[in-house]
N, C-alpha and C. Protein backbone atom coordinates (compact mmCIF):
# COMPACT_ATOMS: atom_id res chain seq x y z
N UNK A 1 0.85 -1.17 0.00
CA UNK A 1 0.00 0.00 0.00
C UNK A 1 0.91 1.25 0.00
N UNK A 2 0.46 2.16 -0.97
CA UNK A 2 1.60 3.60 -0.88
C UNK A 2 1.23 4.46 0.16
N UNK A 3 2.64 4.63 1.13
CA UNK A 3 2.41 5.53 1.82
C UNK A 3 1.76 6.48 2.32
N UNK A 4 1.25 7.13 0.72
CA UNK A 4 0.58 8.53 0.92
C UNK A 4 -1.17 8.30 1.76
N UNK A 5 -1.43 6.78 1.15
CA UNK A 5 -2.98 6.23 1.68
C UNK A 5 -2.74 6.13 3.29
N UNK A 6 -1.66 5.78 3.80
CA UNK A 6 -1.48 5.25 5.35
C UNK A 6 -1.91 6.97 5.85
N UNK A 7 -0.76 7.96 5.38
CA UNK A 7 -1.47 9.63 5.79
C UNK A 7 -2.87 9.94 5.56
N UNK A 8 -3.58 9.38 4.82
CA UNK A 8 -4.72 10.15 4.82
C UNK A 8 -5.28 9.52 5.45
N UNK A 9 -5.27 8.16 6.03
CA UNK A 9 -6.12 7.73 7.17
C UNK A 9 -5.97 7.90 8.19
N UNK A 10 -4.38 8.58 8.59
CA UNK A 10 -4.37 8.95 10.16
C UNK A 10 -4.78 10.83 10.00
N UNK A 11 -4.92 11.59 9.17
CA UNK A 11 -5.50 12.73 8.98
C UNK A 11 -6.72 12.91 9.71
N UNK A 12 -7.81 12.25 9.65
CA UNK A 12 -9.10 12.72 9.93
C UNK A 12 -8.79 12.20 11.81
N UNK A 13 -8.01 11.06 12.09
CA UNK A 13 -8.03 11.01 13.40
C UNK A 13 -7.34 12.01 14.07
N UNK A 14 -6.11 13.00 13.26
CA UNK A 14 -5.44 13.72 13.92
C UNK A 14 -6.46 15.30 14.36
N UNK A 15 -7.48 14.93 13.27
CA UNK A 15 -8.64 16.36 13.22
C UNK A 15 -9.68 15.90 14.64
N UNK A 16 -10.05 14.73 15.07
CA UNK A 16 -10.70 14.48 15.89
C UNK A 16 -10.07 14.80 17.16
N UNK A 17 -8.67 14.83 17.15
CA UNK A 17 -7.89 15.57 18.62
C UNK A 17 -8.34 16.06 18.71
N UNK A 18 -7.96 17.35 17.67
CA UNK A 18 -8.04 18.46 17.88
C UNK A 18 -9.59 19.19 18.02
N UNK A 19 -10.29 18.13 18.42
CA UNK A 19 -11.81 18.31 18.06
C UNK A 19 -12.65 19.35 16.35
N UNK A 20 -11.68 18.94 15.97
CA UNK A 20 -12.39 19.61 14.45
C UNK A 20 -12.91 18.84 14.02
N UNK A 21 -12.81 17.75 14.71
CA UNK A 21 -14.20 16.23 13.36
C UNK A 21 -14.87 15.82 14.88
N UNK A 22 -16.03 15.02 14.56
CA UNK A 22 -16.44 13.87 15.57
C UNK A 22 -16.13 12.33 14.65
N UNK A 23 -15.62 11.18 15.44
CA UNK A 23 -15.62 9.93 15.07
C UNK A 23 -17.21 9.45 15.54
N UNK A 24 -18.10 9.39 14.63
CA UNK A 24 -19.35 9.41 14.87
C UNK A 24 -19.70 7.78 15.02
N UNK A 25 -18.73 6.72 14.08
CA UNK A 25 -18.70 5.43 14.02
C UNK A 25 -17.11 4.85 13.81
N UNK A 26 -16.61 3.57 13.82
CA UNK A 26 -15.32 3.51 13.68
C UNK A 26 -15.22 3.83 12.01
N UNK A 27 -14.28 4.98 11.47
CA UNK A 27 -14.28 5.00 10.43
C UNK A 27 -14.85 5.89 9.39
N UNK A 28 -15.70 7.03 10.42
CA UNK A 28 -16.81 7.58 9.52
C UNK A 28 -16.80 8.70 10.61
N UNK A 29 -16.59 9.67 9.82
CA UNK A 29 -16.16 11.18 10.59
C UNK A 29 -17.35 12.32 9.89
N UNK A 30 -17.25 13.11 10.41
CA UNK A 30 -18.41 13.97 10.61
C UNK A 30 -18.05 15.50 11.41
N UNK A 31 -18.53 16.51 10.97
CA UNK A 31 -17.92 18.04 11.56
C UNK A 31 -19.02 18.34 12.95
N UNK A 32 -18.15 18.41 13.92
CA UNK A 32 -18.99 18.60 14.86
C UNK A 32 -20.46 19.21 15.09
N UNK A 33 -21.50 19.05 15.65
CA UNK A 33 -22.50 19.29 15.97
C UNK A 33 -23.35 18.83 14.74
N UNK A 34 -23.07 18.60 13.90
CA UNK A 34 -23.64 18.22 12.75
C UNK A 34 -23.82 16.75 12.23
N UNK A 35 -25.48 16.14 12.17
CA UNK A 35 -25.19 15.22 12.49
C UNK A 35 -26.11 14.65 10.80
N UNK A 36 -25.75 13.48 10.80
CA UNK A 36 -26.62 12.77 9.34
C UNK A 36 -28.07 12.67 9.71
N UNK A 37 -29.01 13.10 9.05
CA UNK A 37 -30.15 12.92 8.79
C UNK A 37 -30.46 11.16 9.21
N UNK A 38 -31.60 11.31 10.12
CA UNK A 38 -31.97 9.88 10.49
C UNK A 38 -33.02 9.14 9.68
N UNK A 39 -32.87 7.90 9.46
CA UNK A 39 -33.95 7.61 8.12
C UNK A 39 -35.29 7.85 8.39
N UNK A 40 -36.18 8.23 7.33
CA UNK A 40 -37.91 7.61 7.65
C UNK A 40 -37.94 6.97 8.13
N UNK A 41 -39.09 6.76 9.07
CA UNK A 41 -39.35 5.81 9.92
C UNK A 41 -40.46 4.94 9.11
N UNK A 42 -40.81 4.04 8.86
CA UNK A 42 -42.23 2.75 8.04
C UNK A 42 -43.40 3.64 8.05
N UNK A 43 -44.57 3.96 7.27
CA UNK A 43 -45.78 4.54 7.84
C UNK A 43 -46.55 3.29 7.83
């Protein structure tokens, strides 16, 4: 695997220090307070 892929996956964890992301799931980042739309619920 090239190097440059190993940096961009420790990037978004280095933003979650610093609290500029939330780790919302393992793997799946998200800008604080801001959250994904929750599905429809069945009618």
């Amino acid at each position: 695997m090239p190097k440059h892929v190993e940096s961009t996956r420790a990037k978004p964890r280095r933003l979650v220090g610093f609290g500029l992301l939330d780790e919302t799931e393992p793997g799946l980042f998200a800008q604080p307070g801001i959250q994904a739309p929750a599905a429809p619920a069945d009618q």
